[in-house]
C-alpha atoms as a PDB file:
ATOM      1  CA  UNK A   1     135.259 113.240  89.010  1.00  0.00           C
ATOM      2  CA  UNK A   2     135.155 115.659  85.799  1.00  0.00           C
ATOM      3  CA  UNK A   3     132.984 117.910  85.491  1.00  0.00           C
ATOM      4  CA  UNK A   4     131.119 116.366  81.908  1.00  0.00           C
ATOM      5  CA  UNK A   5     130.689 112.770  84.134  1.00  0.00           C
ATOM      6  CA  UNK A   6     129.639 114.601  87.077  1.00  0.00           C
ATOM      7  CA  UNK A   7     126.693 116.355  84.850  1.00  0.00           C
ATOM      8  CA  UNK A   8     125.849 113.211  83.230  1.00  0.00           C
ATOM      9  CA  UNK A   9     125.230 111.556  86.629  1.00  0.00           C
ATOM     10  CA  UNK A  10     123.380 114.490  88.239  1.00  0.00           C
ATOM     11  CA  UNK A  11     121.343 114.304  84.847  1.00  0.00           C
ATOM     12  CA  UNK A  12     120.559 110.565  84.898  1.00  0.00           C
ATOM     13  CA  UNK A  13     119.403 110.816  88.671  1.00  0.00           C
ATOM     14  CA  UNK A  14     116.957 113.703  87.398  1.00  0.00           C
ATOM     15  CA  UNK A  15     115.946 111.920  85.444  1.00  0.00           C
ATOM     16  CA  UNK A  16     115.602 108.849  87.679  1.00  0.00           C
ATOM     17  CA  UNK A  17     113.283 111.175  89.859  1.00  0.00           C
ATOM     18  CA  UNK A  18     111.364 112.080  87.227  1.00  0.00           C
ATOM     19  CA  UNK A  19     110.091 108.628  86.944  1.00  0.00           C
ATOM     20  CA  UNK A  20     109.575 107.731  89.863  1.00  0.00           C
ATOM     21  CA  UNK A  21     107.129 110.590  90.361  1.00  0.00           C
ATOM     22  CA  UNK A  22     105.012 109.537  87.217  1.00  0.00           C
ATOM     23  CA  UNK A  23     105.204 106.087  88.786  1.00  0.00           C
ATOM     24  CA  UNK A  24     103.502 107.138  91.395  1.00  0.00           C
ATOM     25  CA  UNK A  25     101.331 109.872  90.102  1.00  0.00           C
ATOM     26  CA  UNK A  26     100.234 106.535  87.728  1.00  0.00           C
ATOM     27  CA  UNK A  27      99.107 104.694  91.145  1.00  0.00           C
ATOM     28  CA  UNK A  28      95.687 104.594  92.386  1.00  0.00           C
ATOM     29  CA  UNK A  29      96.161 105.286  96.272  1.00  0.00           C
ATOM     30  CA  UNK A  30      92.673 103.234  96.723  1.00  0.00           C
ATOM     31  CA  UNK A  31      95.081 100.124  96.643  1.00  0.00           C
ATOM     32  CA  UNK A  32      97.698 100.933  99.135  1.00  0.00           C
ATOM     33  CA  UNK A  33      95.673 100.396 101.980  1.00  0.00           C
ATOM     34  CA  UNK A  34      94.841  96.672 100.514  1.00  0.00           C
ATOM     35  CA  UNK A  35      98.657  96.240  99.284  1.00  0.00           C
ATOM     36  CA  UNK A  36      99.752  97.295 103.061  1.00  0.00           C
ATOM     37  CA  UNK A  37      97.135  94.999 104.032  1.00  0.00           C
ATOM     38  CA  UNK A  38      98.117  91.738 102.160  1.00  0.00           C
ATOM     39  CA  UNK A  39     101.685  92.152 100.309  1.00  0.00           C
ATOM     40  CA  UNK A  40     103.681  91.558 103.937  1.00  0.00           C
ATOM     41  CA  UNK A  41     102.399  88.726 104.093  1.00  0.00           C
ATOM     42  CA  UNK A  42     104.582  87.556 101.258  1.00  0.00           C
ATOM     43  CA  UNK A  43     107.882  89.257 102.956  1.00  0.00           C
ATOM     44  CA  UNK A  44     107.272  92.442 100.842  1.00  0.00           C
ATOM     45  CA  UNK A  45     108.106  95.704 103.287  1.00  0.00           C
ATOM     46  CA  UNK A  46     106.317  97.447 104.573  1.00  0.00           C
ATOM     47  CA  UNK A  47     108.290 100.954 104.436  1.00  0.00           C
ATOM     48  CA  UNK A  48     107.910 101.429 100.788  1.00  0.00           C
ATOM     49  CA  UNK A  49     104.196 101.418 101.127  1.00  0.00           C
ATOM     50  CA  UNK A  50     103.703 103.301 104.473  1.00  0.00           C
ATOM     51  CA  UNK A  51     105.883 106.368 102.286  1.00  0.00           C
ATOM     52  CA  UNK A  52     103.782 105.848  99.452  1.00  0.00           C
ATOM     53  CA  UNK A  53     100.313 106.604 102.014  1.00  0.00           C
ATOM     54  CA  UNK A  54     102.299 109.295 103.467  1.00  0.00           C
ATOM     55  CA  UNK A  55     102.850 110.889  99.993  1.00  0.00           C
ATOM     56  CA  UNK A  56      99.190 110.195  98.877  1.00  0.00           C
ATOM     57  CA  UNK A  57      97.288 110.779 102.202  1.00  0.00           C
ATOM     58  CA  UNK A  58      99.987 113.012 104.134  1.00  0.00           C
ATOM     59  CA  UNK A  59     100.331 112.959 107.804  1.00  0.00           C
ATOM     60  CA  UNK A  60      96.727 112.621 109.604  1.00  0.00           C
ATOM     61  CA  UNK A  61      94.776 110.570 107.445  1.00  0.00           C
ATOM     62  CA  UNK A  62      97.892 108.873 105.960  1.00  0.00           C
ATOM     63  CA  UNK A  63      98.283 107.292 109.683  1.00  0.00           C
ATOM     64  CA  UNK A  64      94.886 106.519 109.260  1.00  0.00           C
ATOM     65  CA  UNK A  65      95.063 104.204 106.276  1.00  0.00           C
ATOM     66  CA  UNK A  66      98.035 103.053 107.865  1.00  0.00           C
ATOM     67  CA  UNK A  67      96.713 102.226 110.858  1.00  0.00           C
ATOM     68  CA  UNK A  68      94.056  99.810 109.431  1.00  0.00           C
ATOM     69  CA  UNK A  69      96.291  98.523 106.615  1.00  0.00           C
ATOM     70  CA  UNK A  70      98.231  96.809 109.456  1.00  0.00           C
ATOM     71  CA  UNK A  71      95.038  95.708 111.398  1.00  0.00           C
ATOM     72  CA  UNK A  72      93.960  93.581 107.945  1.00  0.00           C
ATOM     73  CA  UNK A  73      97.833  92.480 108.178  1.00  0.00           C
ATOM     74  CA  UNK A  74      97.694  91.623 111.309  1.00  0.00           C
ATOM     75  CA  UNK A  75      94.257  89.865 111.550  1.00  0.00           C
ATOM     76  CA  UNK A  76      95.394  88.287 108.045  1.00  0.00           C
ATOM     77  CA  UNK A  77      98.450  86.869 109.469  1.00  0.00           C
ATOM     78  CA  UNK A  78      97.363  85.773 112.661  1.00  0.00           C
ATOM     79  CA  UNK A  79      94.442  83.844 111.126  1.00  0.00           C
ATOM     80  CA  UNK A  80      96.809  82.136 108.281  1.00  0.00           C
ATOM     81  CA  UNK A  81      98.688  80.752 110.941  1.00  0.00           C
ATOM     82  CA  UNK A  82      95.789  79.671 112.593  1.00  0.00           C
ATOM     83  CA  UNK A  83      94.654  77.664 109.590  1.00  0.00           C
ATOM     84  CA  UNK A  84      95.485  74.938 107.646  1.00  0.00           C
ATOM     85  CA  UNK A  85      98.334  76.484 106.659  1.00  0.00           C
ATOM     86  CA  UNK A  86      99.587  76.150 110.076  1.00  0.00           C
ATOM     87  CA  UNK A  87     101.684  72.890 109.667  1.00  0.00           C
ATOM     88  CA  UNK A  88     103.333  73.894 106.766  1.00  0.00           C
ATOM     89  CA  UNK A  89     104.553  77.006 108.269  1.00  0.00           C
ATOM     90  CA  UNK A  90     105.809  75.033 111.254  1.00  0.00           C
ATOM     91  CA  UNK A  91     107.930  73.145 109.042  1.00  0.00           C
ATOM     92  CA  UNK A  92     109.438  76.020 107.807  1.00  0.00           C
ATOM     93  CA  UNK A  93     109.989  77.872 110.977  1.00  0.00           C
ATOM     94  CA  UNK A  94     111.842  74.590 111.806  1.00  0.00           C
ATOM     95  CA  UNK A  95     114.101  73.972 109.220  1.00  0.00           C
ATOM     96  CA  UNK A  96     115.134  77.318 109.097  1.00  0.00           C
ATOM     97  CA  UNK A  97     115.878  76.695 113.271  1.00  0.00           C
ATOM     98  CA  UNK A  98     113.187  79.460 114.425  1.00  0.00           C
ATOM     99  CA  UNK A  99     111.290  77.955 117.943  1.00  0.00           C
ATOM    100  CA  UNK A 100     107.531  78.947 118.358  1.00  0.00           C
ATOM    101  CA  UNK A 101     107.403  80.470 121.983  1.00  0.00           C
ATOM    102  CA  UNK A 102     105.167  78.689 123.837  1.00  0.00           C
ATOM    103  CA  UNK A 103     103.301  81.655 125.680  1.00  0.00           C
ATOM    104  CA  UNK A 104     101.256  81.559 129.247  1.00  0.00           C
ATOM    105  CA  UNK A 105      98.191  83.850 129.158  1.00  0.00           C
ATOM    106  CA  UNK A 106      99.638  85.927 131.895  1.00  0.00           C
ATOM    107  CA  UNK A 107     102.477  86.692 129.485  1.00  0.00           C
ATOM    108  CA  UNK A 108     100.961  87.391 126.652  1.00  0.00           C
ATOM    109  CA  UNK A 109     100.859  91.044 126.641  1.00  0.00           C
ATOM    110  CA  UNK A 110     104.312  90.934 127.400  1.00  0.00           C
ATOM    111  CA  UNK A 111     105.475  88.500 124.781  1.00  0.00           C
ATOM    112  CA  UNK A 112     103.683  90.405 122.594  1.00  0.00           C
ATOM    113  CA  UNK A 113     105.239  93.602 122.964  1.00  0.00           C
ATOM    114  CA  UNK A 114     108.750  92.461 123.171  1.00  0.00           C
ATOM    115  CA  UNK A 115     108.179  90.375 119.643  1.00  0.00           C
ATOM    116  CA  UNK A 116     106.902  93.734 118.058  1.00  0.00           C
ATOM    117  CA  UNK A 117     109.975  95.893 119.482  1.00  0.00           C
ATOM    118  CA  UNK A 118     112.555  93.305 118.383  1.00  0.00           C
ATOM    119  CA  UNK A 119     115.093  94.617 116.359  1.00  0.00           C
ATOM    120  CA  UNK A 120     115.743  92.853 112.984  1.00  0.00           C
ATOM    121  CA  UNK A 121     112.602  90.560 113.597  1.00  0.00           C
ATOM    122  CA  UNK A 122     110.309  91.120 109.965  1.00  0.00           C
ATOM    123  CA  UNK A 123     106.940  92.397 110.190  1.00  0.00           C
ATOM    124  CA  UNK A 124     105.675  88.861 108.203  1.00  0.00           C
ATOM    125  CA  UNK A 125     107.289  86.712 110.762  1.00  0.00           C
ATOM    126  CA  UNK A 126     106.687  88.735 114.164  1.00  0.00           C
ATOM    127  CA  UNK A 127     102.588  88.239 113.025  1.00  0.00           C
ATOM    128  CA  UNK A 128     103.001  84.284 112.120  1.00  0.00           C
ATOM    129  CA  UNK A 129     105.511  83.401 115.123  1.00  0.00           C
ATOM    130  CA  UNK A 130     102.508  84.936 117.256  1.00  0.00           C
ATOM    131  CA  UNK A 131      99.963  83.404 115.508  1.00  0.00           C
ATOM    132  CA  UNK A 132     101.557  80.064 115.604  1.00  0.00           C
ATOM    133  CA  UNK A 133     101.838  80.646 119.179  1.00  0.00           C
ATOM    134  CA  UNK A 134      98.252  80.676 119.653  1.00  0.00           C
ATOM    135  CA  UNK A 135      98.038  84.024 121.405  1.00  0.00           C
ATOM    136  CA  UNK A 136      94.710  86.074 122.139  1.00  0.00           C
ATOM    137  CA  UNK A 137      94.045  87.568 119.083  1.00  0.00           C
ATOM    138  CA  UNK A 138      92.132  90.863 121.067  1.00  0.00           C
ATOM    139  CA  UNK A 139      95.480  90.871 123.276  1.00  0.00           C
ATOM    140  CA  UNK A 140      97.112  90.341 120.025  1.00  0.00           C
ATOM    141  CA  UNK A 141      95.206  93.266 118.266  1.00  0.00           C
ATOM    142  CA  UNK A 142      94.881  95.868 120.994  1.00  0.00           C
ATOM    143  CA  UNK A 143      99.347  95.394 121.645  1.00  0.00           C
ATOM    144  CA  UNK A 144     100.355  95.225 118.211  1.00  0.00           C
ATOM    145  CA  UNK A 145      98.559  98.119 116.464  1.00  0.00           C
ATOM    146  CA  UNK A 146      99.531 101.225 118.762  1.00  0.00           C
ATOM    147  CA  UNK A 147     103.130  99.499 118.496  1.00  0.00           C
ATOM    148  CA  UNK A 148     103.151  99.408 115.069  1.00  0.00           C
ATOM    149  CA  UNK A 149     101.422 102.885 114.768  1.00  0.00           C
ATOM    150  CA  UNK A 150     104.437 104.473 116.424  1.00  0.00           C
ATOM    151  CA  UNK A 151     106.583 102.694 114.042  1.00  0.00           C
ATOM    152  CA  UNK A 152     104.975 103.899 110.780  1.00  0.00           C
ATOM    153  CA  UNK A 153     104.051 107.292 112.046  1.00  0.00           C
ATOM    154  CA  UNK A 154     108.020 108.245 110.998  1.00  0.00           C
ATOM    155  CA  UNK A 155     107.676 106.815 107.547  1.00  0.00           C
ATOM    156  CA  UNK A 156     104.323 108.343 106.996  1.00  0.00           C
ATOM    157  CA  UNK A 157     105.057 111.653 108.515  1.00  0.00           C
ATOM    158  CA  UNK A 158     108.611 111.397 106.661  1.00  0.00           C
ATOM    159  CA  UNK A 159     107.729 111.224 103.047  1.00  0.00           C
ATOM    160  CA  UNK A 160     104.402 113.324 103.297  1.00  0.00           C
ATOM    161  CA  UNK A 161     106.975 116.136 104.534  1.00  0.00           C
ATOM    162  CA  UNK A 162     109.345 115.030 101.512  1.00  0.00           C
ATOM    163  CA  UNK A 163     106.684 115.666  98.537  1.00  0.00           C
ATOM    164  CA  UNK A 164     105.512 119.079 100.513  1.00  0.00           C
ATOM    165  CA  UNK A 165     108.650 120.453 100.582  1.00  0.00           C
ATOM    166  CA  UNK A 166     108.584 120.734 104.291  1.00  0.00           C
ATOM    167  CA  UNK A 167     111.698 121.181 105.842  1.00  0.00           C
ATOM    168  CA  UNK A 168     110.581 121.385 109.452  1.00  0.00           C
ATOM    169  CA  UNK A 169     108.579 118.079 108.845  1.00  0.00           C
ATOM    170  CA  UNK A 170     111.076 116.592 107.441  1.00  0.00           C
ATOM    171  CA  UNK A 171     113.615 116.805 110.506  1.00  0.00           C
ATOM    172  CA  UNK A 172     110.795 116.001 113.242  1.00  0.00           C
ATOM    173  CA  UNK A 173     109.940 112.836 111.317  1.00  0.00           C
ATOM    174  CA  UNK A 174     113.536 111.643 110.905  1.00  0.00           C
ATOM    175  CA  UNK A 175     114.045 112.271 115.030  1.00  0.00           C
ATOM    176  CA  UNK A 176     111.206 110.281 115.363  1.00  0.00           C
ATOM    177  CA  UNK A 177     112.267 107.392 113.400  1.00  0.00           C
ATOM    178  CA  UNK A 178     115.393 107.246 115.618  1.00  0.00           C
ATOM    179  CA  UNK A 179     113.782 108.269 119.227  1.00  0.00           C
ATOM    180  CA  UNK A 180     111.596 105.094 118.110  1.00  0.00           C
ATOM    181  CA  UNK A 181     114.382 102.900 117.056  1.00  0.00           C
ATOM    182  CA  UNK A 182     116.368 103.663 120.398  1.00  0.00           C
ATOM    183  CA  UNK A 183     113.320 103.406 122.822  1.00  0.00           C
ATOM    184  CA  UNK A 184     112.573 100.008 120.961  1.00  0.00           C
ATOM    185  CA  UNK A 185     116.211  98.875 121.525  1.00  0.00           C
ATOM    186  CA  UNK A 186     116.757 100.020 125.253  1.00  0.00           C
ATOM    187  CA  UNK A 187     113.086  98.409 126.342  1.00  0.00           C
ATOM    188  CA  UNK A 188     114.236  95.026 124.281  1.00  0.00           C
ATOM    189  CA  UNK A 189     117.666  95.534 125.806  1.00  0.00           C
ATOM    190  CA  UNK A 190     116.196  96.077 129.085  1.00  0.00           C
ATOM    191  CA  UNK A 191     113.983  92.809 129.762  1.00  0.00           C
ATOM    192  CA  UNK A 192     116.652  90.685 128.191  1.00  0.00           C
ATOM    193  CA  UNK A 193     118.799  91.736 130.400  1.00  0.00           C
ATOM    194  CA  UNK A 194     116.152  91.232 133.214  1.00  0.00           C
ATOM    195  CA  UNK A 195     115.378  88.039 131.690  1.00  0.00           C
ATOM    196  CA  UNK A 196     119.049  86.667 132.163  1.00  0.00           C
ATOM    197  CA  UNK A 197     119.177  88.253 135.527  1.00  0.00           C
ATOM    198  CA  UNK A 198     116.080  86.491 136.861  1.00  0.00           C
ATOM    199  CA  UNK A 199     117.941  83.043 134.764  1.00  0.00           C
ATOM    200  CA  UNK A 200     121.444  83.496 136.607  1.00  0.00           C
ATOM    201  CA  UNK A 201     119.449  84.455 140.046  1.00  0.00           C
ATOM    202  CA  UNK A 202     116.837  80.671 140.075  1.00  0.00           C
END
């Protein structure tokens, strides 16, 4: 690439930057804990707005906020699927082929946990599939939270470190966003594989 287009792209991405920081310098952070707490609900992600409490909050009382933005999610979800709205969102789940586990109360806890570790499985639809399920919602609470809370702690941790210029911060939070990712995956990994052992073994 020449050097003139090479400027003029390094320029526009400065530019770019710029922006977004008076974007966000133009947000009052007294919404984001009401955004985390109802916009997933709608399919919106949640990463974008656990960074955003990171950058306004920082670490500790970013994870905070966090924390109970996804408890109103949560509780949110799990009573919308509870509700009226409950048939509708059957239908849904059933044309696009997605089964509502049918859950004992001895495996709640269980079901539970593997649901939230699930790779690939949306936040929205995690909270509604249990819902739907008609799981304790204290079981439902008391699992999903701390699960969760490990989850966001990267994002949080990881763009508070990026707007303080904190290089050591920086690297811890991105090895915990992938120690996370690969403990989720090898505990998911390992009770499926349990699962079809215990299958192959009746």
């Amino acid at each position: 690439m020449p050097y003139k287009q090479l400027w003029v792209v390094c320029r526009a991405m400065h530019e770019l930057l710029d922006s977004l920081i008076e974007i966000l310098n133009q947000i009052d952070r007294i919404y984001l804990m009401p955004a985390l707490g109802i916009l997933p609900l709608f399919a919106f992600p949640a990463s974008p707005l656990l960074m955003l409490i990171g950058y306004y909050y920082g670490p500790v009382y970013g994870m905070i906020v966090a924390m109970i933005g996804i408890a109103i999610n949560d509780t949110l979800a799990y009573w919308v699927a509870r509700s009226f709205l409950r048939g509708p969102l059957l239908r849904l789940l059933e044309r696009r082929k997605i089964k509502v586990p049918a859950v004992p109360d001895e495996d709640e806890i269980r079901v539970i946990a593997l649901l939230r570790i699930t790779p690939g499985t949306p936040l929205f639809l995690q909270s509604y599939l249990l819902g739907l399920a008609k799981v304790s919602y204290w079981r439902y609470i008391l699992v999903s939270v701390p699960i969760q809370a490990l989850h966001a702690a990267g994002f949080v941790v990881f763009a508070g470190a990026i707007f303080e210029g904190s290089v050591g911060m920086i690297v811890f939070a991105v090895f915990l966003l992938i120690a996370i990712v690969i403990i989720f995956r090898m505990v998911h990994s390992h009770h499926k594989a349990r699962a079809v052992a215990s299958k192959t073994t009746t």
